[in-house]
PDB file of N, CA and C in Angstrom:
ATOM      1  N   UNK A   1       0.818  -1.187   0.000  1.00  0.00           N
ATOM      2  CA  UNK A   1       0.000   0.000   0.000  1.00  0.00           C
ATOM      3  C   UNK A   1       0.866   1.257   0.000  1.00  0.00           C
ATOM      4  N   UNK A   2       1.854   1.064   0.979  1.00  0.00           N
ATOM      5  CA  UNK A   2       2.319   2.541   1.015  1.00  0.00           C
ATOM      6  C   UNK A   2       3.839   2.627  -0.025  1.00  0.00           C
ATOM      7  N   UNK A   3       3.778   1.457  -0.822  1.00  0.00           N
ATOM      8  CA  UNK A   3       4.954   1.425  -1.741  1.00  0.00           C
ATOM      9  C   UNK A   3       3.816   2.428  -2.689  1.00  0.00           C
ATOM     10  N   UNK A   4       2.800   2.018  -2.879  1.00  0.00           N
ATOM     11  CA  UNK A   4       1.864   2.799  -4.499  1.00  0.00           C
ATOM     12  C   UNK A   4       1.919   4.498  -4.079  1.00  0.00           C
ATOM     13  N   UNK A   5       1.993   5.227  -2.862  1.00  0.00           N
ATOM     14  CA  UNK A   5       2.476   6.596  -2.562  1.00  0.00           C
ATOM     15  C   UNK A   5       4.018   6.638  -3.244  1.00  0.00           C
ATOM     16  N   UNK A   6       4.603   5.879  -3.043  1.00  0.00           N
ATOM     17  CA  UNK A   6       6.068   6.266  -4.160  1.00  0.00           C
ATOM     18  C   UNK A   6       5.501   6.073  -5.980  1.00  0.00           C
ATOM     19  N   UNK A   7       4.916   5.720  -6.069  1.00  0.00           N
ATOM     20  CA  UNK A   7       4.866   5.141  -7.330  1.00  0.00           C
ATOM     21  C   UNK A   7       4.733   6.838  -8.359  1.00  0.00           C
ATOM     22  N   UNK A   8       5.705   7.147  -8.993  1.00  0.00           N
ATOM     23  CA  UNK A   8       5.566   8.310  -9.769  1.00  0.00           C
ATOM     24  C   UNK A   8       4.231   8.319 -11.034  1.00  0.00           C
ATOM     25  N   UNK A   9       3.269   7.291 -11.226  1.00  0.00           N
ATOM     26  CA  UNK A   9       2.048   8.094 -12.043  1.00  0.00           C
ATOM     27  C   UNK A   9       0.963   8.283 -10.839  1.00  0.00           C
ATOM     28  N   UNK A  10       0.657   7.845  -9.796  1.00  0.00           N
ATOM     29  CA  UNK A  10      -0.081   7.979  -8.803  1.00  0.00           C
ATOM     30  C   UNK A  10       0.179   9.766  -8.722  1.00  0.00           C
ATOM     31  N   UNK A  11       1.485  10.030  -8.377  1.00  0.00           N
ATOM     32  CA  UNK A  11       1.772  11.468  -7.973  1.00  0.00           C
ATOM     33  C   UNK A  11       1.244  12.534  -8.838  1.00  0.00           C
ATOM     34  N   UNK A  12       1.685  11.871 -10.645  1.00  0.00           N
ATOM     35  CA  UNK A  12       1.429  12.998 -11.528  1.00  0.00           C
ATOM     36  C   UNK A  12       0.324  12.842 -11.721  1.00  0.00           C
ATOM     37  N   UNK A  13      -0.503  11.782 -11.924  1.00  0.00           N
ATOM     38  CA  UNK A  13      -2.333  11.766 -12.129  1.00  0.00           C
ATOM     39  C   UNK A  13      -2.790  12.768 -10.985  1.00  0.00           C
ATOM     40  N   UNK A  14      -2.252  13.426  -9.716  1.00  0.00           N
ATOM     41  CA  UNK A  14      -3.065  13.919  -8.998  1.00  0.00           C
ATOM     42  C   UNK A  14      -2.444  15.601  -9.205  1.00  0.00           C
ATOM     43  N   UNK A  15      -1.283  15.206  -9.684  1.00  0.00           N
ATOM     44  CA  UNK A  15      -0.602  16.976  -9.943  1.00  0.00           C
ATOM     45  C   UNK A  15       0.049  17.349  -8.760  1.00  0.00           C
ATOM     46  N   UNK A  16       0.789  16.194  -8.135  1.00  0.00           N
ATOM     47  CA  UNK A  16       2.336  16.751  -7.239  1.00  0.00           C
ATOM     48  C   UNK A  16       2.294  15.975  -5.759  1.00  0.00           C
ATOM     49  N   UNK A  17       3.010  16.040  -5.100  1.00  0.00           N
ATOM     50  CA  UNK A  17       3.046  15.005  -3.972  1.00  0.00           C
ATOM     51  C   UNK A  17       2.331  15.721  -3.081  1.00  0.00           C
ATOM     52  N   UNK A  18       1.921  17.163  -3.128  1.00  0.00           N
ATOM     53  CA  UNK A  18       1.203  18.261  -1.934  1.00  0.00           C
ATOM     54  C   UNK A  18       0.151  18.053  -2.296  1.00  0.00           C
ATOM     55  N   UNK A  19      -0.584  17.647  -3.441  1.00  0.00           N
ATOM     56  CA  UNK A  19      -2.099  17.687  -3.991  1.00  0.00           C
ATOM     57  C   UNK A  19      -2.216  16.306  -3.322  1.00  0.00           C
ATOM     58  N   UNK A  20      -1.683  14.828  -3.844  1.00  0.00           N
ATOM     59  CA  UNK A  20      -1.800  13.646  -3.357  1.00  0.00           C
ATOM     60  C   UNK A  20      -1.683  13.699  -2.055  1.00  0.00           C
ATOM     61  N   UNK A  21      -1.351  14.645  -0.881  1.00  0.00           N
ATOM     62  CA  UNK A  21      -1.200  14.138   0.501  1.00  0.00           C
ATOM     63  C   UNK A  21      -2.266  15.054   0.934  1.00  0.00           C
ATOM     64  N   UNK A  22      -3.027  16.100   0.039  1.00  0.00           N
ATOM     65  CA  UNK A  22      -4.396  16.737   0.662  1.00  0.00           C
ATOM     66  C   UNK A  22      -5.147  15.898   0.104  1.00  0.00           C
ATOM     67  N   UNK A  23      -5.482  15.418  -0.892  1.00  0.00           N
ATOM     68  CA  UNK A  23      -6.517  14.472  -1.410  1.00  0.00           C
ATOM     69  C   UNK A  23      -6.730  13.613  -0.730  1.00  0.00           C
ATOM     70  N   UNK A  24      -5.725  12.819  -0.281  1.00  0.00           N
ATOM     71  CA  UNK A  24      -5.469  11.452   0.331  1.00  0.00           C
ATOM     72  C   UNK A  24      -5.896  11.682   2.053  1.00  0.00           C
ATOM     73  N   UNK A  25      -5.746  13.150   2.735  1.00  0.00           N
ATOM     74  CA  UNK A  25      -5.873  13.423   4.228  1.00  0.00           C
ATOM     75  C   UNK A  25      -7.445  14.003   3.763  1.00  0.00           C
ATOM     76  N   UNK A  26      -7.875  14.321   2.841  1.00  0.00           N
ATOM     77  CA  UNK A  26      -9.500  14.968   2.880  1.00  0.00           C
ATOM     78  C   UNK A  26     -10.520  14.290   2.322  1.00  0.00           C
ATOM     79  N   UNK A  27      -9.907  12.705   1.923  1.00  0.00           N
ATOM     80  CA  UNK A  27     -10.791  11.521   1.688  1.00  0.00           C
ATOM     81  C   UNK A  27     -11.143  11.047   3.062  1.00  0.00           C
ATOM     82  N   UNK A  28     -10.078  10.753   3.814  1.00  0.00           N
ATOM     83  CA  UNK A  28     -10.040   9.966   4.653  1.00  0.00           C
ATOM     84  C   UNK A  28     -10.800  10.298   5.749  1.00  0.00           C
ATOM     85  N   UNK A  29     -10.586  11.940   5.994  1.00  0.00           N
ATOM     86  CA  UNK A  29     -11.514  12.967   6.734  1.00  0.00           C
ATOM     87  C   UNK A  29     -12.994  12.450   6.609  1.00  0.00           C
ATOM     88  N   UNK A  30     -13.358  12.475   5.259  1.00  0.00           N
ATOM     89  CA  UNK A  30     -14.938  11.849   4.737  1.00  0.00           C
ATOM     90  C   UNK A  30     -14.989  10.232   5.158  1.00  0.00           C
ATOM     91  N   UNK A  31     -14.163   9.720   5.121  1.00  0.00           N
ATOM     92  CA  UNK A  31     -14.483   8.404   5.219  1.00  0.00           C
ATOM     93  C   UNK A  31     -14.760   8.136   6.615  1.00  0.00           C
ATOM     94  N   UNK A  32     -13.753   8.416   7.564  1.00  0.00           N
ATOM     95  CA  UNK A  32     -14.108   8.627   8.573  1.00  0.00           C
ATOM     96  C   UNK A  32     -15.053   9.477   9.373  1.00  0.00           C
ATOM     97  N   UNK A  33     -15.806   9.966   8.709  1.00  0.00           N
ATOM     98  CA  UNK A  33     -17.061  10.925   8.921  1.00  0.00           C
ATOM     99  C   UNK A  33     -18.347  10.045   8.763  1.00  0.00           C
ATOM    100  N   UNK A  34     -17.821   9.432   7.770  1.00  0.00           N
ATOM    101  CA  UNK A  34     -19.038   8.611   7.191  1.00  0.00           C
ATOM    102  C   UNK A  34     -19.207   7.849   6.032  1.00  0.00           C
ATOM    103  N   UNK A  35     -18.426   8.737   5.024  1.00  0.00           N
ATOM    104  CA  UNK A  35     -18.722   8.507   3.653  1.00  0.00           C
ATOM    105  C   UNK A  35     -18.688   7.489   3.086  1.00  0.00           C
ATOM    106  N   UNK A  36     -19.348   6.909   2.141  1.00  0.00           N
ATOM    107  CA  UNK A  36     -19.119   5.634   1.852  1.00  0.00           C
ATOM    108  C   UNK A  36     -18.019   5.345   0.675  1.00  0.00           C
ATOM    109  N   UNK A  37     -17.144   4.782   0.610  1.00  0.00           N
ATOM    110  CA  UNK A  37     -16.155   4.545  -0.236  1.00  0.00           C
ATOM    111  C   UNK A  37     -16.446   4.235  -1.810  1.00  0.00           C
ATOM    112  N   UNK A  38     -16.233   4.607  -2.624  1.00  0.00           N
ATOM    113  CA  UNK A  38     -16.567   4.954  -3.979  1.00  0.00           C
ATOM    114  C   UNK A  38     -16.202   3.459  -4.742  1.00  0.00           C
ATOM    115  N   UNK A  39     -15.489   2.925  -4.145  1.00  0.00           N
ATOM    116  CA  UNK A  39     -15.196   1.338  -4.786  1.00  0.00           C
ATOM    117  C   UNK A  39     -15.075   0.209  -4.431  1.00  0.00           C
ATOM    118  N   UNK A  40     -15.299  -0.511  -4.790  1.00  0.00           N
ATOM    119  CA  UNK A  40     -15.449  -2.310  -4.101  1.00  0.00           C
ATOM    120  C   UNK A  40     -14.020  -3.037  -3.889  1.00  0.00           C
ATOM    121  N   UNK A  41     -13.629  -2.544  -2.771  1.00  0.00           N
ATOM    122  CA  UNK A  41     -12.423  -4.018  -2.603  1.00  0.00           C
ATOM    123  C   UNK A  41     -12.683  -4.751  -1.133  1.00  0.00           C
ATOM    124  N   UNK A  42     -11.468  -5.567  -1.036  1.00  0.00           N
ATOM    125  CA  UNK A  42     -11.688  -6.696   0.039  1.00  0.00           C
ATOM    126  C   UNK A  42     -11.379  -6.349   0.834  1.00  0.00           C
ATOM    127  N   UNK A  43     -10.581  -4.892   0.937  1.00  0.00           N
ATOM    128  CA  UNK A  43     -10.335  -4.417   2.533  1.00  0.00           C
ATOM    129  C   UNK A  43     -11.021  -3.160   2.555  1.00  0.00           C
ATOM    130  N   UNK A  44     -10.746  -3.273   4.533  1.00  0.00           N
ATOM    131  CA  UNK A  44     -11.670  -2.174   4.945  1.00  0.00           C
ATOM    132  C   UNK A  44     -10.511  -1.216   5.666  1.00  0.00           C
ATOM    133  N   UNK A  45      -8.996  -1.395   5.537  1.00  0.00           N
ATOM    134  CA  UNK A  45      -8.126   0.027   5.164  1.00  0.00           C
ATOM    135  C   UNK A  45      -9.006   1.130   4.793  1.00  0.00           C
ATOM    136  N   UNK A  46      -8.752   1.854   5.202  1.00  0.00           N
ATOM    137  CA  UNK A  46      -9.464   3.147   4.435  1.00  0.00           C
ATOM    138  C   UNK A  46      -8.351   3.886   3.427  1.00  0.00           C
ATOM    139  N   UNK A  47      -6.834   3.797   3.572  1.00  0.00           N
ATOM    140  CA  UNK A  47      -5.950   4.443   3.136  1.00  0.00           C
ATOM    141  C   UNK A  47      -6.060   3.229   1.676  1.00  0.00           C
ATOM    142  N   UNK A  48      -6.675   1.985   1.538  1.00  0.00           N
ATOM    143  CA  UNK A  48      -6.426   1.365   0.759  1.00  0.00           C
ATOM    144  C   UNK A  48      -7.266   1.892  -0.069  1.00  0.00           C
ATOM    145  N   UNK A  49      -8.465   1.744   0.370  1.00  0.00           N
ATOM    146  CA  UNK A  49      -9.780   2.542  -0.473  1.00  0.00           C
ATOM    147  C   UNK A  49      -9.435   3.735  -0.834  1.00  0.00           C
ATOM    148  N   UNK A  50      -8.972   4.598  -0.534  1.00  0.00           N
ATOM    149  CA  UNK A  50      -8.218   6.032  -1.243  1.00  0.00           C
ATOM    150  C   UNK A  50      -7.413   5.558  -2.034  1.00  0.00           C
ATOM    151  N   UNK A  51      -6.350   5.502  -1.968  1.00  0.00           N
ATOM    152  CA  UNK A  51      -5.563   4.791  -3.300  1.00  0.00           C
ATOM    153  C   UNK A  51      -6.602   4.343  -4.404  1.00  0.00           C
ATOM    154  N   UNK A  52      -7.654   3.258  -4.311  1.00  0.00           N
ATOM    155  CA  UNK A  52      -7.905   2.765  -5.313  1.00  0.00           C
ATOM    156  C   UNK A  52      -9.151   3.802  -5.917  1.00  0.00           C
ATOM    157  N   UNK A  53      -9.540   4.256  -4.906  1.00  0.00           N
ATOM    158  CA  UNK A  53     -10.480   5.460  -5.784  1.00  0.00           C
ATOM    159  C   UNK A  53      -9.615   6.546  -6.473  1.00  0.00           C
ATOM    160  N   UNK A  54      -8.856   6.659  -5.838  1.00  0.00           N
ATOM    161  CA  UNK A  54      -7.732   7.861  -6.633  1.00  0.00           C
ATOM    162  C   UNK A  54      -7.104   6.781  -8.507  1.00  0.00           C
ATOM    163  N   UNK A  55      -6.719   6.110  -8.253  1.00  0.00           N
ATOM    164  CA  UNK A  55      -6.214   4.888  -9.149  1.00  0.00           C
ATOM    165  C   UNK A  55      -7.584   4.783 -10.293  1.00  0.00           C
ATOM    166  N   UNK A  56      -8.504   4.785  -9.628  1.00  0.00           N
ATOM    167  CA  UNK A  56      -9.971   4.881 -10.876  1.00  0.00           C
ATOM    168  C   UNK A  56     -10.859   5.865 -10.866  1.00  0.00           C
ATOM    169  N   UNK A  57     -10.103   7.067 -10.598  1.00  0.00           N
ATOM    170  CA  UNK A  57     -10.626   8.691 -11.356  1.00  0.00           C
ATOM    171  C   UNK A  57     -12.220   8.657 -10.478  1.00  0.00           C
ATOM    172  N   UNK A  58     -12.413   8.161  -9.053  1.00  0.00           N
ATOM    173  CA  UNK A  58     -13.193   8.129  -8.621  1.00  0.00           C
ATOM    174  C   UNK A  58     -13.331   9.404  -7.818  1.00  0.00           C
ATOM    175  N   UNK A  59     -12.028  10.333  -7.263  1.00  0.00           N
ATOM    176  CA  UNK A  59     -12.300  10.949  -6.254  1.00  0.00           C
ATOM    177  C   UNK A  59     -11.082  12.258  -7.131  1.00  0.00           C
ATOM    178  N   UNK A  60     -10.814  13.585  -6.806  1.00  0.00           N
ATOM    179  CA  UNK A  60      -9.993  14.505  -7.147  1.00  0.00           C
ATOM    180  C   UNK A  60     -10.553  15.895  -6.922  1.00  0.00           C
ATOM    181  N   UNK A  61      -9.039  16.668  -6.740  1.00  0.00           N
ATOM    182  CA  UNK A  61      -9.564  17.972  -5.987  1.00  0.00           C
ATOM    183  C   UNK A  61      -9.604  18.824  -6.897  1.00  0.00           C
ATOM    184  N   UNK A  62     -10.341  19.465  -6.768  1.00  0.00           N
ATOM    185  CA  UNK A  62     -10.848  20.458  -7.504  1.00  0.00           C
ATOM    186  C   UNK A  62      -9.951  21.943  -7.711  1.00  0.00           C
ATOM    187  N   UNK A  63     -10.140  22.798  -8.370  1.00  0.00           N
ATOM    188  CA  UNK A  63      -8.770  24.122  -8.379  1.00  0.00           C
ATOM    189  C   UNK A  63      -8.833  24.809  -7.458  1.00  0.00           C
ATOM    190  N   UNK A  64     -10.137  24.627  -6.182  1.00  0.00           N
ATOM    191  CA  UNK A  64      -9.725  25.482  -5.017  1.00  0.00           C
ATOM    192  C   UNK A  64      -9.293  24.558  -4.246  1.00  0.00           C
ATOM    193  N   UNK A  65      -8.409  23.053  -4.046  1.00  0.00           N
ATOM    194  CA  UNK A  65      -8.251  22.426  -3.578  1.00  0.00           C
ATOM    195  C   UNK A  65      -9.301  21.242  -2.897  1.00  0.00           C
ATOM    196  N   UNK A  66     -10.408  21.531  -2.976  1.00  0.00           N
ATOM    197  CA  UNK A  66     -11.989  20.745  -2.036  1.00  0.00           C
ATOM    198  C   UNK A  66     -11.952  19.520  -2.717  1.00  0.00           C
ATOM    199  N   UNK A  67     -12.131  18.852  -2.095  1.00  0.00           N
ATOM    200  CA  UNK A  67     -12.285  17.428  -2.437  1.00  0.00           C
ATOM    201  C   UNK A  67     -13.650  17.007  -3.404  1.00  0.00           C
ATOM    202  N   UNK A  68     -13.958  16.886  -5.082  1.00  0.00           N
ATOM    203  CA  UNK A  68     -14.507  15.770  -5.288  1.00  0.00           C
ATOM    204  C   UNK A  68     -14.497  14.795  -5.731  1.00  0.00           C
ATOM    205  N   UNK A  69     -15.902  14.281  -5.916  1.00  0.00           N
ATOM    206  CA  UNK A  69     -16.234  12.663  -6.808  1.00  0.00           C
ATOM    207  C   UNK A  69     -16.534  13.191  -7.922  1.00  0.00           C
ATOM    208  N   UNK A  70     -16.134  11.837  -8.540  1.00  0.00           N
ATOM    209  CA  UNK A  70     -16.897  11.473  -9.937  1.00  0.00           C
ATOM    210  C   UNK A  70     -18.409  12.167 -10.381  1.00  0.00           C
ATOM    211  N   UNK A  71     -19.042  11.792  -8.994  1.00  0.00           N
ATOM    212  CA  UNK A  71     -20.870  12.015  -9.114  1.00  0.00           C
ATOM    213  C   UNK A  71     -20.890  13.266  -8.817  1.00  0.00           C
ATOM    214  N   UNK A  72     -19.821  14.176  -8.418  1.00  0.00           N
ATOM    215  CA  UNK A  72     -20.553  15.923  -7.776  1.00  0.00           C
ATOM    216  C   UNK A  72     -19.948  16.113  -9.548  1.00  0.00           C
ATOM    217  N   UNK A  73     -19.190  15.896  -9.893  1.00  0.00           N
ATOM    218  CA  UNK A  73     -18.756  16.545 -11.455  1.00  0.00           C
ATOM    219  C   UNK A  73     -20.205  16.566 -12.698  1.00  0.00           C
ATOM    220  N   UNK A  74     -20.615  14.940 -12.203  1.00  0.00           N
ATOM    221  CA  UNK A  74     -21.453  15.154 -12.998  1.00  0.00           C
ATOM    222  C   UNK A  74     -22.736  16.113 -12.743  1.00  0.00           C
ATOM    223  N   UNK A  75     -23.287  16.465 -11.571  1.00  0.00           N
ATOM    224  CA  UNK A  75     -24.027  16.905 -11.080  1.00  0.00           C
ATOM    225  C   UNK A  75     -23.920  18.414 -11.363  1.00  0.00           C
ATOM    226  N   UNK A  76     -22.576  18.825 -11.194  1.00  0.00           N
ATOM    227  CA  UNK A  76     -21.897  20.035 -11.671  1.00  0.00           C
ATOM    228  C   UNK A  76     -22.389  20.473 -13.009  1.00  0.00           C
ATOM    229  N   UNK A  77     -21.963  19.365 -14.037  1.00  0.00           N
ATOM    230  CA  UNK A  77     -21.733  19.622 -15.556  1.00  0.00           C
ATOM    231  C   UNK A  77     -23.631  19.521 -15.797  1.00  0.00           C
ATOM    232  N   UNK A  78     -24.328  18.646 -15.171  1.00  0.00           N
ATOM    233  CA  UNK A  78     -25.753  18.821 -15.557  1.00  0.00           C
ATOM    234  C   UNK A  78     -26.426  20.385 -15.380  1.00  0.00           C
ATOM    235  N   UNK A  79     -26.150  20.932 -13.937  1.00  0.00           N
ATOM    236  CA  UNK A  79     -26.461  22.211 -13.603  1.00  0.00           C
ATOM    237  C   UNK A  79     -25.956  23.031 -14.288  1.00  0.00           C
ATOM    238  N   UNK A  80     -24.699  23.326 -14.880  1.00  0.00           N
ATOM    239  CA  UNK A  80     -24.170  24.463 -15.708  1.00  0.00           C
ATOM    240  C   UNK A  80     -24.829  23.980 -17.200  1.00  0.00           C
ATOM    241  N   UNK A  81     -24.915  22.691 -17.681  1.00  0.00           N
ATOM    242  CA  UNK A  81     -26.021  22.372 -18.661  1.00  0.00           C
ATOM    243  C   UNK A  81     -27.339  23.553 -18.946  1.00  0.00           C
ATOM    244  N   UNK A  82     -28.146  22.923 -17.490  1.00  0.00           N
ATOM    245  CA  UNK A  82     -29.650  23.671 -17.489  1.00  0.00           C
ATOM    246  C   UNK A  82     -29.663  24.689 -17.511  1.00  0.00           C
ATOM    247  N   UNK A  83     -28.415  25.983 -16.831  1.00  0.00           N
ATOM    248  CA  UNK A  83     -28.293  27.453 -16.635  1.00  0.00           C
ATOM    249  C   UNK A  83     -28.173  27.695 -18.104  1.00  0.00           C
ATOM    250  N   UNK A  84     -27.051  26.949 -18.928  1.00  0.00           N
ATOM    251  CA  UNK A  84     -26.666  27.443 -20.624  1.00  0.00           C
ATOM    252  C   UNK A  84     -27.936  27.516 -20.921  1.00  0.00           C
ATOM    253  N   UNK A  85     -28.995  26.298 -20.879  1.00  0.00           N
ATOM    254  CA  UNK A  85     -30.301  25.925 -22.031  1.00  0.00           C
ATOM    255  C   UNK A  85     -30.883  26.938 -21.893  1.00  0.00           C
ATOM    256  N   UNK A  86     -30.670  27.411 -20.506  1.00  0.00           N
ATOM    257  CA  UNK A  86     -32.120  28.191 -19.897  1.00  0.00           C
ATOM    258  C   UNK A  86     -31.641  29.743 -20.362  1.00  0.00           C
ATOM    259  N   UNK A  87     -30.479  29.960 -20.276  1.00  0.00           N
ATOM    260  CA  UNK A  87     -30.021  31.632 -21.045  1.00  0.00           C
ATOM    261  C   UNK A  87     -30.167  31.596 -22.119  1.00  0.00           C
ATOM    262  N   UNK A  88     -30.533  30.865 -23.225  1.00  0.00           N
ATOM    263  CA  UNK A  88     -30.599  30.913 -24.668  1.00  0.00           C
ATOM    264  C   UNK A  88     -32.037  30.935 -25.232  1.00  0.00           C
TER     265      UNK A  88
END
C-alpha cells in the first residue's frame, strides 16, 4: 500500500506530492465521517480505499483544492447544462 504513494504516475495523475497528501488526508476525513467509499475491494483500510479510488478517477480535488467525486462533477456539468439551455 504505502509502496503505491512512491509510485511516480499515482503522484502525476493527482498533480504533485502536496495535492496527493491533501486528497489522500480529505478523503479519509470523509471516510471517517461517514462517507461511503466509492469502490469495491476486500479491505476495509481506508488508506487502501483512497488509493484505489484515486487509481480509478473516482475521487480529485478540484482548483480550489476541495475534495470531489466522480458524481458531484457530474451533477456540476448537468447544472451548468440547465443554466446554458435556460439563457438561450
Amino acid at each position: 500500500m504505502l509502496e503505491e504513494l512512491k509510485e511516480e504516475f499515482i503522484i502525476k495523475k493527482v498533480g504533485g506530492r502536496f495535492k496527493l497528501s491533501t486528497l489522500i488526508q480529505k478523503r479519509l476525513v470523509a471516510l471517517n465521517a461517514g462517507s461511503r467509499p466509492l469502490v469495491e475491494i476486500k479491505s476495509d483500510n481506508k488508506m487502501e480505499i483512497v488509493l484505489e479510488e484515486i487509481k480509478q478517477d473516482k475521487i480529485f480535488l478540484d482548483t480550489s483544492n476541495e475534495l470531489r467525486t466522480t458524481a458531484d462533477s457530474d451533477v456540476m456539468i448537468k447544472s451548468f447544462d440547465a443554466i446554458m439551455s435556460d439563457e438561450l
